[in-house]
C-alpha atoms as a PDB file:
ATOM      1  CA  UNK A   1      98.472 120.281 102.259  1.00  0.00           C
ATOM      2  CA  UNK A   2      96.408 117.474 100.938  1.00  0.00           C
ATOM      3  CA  UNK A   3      96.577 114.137 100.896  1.00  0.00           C
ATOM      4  CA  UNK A   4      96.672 112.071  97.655  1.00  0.00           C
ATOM      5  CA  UNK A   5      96.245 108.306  97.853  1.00  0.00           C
ATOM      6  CA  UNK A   6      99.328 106.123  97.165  1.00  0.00           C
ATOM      7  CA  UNK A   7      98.891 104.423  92.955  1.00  0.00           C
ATOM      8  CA  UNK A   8     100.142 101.533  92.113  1.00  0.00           C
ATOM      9  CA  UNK A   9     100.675  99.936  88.746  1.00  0.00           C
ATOM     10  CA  UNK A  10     102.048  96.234  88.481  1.00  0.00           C
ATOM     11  CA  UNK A  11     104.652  96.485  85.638  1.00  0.00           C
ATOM     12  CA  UNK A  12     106.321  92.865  85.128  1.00  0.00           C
ATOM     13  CA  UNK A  13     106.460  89.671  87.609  1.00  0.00           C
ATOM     14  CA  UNK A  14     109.690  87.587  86.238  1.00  0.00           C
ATOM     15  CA  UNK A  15     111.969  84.626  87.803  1.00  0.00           C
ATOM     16  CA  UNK A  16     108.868  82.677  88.140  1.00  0.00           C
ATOM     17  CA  UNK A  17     109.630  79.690  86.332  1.00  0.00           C
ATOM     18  CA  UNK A  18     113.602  79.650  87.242  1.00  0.00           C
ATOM     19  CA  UNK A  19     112.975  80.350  90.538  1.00  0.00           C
ATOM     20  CA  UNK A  20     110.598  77.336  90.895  1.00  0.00           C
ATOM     21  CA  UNK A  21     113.005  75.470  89.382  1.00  0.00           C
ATOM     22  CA  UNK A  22     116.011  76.129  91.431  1.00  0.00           C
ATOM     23  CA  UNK A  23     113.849  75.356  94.938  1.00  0.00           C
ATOM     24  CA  UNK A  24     113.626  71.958  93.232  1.00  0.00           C
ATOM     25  CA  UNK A  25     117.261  71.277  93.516  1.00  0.00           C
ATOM     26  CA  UNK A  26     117.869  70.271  96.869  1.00  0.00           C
ATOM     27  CA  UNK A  27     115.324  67.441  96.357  1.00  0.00           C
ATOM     28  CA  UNK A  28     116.933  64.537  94.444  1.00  0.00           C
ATOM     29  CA  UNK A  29     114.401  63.040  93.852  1.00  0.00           C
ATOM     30  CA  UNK A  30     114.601  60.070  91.329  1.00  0.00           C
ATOM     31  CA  UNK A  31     112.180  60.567  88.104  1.00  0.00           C
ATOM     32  CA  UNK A  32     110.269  63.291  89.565  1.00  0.00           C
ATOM     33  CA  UNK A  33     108.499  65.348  86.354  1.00  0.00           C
ATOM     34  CA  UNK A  34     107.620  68.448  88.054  1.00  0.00           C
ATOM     35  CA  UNK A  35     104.457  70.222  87.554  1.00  0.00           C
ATOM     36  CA  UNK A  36     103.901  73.488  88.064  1.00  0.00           C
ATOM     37  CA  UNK A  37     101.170  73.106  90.754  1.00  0.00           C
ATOM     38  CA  UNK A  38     102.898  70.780  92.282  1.00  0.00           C
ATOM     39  CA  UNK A  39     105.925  73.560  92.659  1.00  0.00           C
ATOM     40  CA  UNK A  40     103.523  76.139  94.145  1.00  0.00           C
ATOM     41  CA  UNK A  41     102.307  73.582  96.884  1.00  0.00           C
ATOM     42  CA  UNK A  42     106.061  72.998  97.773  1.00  0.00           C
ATOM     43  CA  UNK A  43     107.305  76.269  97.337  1.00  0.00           C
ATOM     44  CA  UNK A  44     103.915  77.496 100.064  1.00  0.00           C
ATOM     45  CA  UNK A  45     105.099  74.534 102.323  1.00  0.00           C
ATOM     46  CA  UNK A  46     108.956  76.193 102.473  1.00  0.00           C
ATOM     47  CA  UNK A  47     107.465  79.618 102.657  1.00  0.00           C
ATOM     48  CA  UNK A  48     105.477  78.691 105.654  1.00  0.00           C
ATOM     49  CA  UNK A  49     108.700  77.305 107.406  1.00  0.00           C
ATOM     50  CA  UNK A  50     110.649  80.653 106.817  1.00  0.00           C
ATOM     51  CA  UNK A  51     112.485  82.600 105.464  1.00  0.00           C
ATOM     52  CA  UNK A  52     115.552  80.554 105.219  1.00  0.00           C
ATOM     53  CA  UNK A  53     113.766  78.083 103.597  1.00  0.00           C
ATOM     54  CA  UNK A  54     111.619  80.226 101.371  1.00  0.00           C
ATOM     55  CA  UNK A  55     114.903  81.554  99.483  1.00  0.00           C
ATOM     56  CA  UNK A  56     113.519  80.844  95.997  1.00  0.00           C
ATOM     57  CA  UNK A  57     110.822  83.656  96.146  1.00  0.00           C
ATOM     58  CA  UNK A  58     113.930  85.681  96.565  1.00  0.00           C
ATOM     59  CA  UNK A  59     114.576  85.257  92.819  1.00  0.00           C
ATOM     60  CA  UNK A  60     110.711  86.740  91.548  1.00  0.00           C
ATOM     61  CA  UNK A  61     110.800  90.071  91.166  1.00  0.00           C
ATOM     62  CA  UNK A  62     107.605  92.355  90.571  1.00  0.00           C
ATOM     63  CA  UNK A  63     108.488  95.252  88.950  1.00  0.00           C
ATOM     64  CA  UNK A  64     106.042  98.335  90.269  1.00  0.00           C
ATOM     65  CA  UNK A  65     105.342 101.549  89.586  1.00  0.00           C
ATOM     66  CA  UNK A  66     104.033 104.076  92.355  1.00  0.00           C
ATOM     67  CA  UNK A  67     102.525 107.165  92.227  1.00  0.00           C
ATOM     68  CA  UNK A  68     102.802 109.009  96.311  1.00  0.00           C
ATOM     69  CA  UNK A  69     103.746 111.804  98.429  1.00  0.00           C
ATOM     70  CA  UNK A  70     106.885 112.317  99.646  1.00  0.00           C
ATOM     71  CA  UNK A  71     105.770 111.139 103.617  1.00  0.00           C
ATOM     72  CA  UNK A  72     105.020 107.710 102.607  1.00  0.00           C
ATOM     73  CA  UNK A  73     107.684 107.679 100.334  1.00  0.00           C
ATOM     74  CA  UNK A  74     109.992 108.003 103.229  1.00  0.00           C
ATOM     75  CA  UNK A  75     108.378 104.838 104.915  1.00  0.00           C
ATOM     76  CA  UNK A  76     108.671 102.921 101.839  1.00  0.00           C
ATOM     77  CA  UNK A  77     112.448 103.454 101.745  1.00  0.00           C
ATOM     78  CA  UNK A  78     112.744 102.210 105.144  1.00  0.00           C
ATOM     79  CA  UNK A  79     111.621  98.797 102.964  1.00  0.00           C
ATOM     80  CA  UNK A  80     115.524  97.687 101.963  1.00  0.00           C
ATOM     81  CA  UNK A  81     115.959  94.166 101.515  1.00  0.00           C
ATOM     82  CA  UNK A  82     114.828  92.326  98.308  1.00  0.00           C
ATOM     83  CA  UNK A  83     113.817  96.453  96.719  1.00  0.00           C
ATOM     84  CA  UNK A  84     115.796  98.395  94.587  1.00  0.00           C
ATOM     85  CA  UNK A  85     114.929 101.579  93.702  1.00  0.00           C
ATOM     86  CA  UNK A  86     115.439 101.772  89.631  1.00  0.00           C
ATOM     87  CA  UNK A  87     114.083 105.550  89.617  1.00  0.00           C
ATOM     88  CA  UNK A  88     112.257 108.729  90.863  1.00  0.00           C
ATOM     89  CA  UNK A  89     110.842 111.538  89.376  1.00  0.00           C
ATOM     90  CA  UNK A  90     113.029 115.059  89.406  1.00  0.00           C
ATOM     91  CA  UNK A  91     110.869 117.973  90.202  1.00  0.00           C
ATOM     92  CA  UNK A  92     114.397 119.512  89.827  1.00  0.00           C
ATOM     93  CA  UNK A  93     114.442 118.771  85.908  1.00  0.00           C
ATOM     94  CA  UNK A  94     110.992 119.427  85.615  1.00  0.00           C
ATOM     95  CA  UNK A  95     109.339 122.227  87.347  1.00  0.00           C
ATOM     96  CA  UNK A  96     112.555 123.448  88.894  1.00  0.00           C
ATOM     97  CA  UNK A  97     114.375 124.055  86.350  1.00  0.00           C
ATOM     98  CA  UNK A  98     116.831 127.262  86.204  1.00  0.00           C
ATOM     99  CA  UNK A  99     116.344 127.286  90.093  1.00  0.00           C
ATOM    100  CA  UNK A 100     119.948 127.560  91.876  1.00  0.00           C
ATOM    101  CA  UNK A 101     121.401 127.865  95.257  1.00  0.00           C
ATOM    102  CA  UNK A 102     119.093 129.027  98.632  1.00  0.00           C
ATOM    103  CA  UNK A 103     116.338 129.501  95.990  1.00  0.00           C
ATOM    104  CA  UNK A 104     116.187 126.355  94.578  1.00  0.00           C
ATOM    105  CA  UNK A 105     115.962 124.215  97.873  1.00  0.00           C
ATOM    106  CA  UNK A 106     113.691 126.681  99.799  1.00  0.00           C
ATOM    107  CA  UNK A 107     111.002 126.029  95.937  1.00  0.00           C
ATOM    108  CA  UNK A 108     111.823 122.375  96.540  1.00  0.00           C
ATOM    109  CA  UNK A 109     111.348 121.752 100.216  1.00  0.00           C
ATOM    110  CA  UNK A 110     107.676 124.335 100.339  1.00  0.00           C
ATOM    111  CA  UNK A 111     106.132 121.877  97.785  1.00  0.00           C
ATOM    112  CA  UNK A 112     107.453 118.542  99.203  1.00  0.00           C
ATOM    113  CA  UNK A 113     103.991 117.634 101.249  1.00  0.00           C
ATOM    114  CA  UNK A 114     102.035 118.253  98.149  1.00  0.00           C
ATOM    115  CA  UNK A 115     104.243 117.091  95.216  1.00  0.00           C
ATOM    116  CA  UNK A 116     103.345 113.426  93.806  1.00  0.00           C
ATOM    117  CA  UNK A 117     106.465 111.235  92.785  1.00  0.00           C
ATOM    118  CA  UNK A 118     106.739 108.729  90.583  1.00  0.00           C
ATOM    119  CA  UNK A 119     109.054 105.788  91.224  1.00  0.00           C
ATOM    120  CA  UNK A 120     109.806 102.226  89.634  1.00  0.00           C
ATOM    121  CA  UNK A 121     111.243  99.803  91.958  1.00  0.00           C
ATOM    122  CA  UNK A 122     111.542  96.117  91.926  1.00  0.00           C
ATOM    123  CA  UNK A 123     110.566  94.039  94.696  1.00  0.00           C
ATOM    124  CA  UNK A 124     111.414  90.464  95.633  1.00  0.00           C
ATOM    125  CA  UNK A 125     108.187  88.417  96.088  1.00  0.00           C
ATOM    126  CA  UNK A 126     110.038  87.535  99.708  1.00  0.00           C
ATOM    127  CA  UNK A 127     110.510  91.218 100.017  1.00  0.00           C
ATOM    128  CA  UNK A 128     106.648  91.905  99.244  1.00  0.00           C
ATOM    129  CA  UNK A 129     105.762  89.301 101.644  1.00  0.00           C
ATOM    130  CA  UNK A 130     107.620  90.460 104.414  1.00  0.00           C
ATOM    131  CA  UNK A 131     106.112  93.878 103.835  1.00  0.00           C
ATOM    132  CA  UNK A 132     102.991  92.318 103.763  1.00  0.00           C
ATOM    133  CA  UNK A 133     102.766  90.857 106.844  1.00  0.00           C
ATOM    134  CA  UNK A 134     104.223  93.587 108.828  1.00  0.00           C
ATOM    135  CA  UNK A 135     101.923  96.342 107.652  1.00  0.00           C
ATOM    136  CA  UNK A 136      98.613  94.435 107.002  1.00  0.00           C
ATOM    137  CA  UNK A 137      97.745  96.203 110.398  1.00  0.00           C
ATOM    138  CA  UNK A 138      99.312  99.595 109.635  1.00  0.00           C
ATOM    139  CA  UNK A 139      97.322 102.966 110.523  1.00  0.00           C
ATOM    140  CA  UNK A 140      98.571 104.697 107.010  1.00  0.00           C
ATOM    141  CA  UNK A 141      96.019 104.275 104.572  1.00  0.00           C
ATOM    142  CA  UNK A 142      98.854 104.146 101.395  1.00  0.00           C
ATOM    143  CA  UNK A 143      99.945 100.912 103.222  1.00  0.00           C
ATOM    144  CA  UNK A 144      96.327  99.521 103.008  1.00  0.00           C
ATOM    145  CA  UNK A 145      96.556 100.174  99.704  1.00  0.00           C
ATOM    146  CA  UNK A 146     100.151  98.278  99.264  1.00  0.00           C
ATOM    147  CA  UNK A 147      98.946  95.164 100.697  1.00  0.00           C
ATOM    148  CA  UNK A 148      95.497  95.169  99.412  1.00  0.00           C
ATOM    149  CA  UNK A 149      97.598  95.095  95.643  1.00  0.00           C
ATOM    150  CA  UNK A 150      99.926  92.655  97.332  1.00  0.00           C
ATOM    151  CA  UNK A 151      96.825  90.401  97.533  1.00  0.00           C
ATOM    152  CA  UNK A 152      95.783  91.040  94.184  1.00  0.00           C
ATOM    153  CA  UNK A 153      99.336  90.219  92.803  1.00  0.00           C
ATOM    154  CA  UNK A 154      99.627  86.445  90.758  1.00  0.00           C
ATOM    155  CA  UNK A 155     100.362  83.803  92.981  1.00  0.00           C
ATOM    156  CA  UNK A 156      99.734  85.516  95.804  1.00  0.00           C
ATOM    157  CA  UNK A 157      98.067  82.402  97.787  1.00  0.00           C
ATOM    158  CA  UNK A 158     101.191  80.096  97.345  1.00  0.00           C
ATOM    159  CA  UNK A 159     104.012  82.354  97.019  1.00  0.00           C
ATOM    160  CA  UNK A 160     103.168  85.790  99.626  1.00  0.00           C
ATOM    161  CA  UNK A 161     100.725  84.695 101.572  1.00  0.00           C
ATOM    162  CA  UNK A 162     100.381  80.786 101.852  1.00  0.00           C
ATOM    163  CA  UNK A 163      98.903  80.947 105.065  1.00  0.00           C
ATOM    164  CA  UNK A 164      95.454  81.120 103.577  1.00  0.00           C
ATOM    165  CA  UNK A 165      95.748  77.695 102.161  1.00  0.00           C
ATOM    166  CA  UNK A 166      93.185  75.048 104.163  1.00  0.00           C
END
């Protein structure tokens, strides 16, 4: 068995500009002409007060595409709020194929340690930051890898990870 570092490939980030806009409309405020820095400085100050209050990051979504072995894979679906899976790759209609029964898991399960999947998911930028901060410490080196992307990832200084703002 070897290991094979976790890949990741940013796809899409979308919702930015709605979501901006819709953290704007509890504040009524009279002839306010938002500006999009000015949104990131709020939307950091509501992020650093919560999650409750941080709701808008809820509507970005980054749209990823790993490449990992099936161990970390199995932490990274512990990861449910704010991620949905879109799809994995099938070793079953790949490699597998014509494989039935007994045979066909015993093939499967021998090469699981080795076997690289391929997934797409979408992730909430709330769901990223969450993730983030409770694996920046992690002993796995594929989350090192996750939240050293996370921190390459736009906005990451007003929307993940405000906290670094002086």
């Amino acid at each position: 068995m070897t290991y094979k570092a976790l890949k990741i490939e940013l796809l899409e980030v979308v919702g930015v500009d709605h979501s901006l806009r819709a953290m704007r409309l509890p504040f009524k405020i009279k002839d306010w002409r938002p500006s999009f820095q000015a949104d990131l400085k709020l939307a950091a100050g509501l992020i650093m007060r919560g999650d409750n209050h941080a709701k808008a990051i809820r509507g970005i979504e980054a749209y990823l595409l790993f490449k990992m072995q099936a161990g970390w894979m199995m932490q990274l679906d512990q990861q449910i709020v704010g991620v949905q899976t879109l799809s994995t790759s099938s070793t079953m209609h790949n490699e597998l194929r014509g494989l039935r029964g007994n045979k066909l898991a015993e093939v499967k399960q021998d090469g699981l340690a080795d076997h690289v999947y391929t997934r797409i998911a979408k992730f909430s930028y709330q769901a990223l930051r969450n993730m983030y901060l409770s694996r920046l410490q992690h002993h796995h080196p594929d989350w090192k890898i996750l939240c050293d992307f996370v921190e390459d990832m736009p906005y990451f200084k007003h929307l993940i990870y405000p906290e670094v703002q002086t």
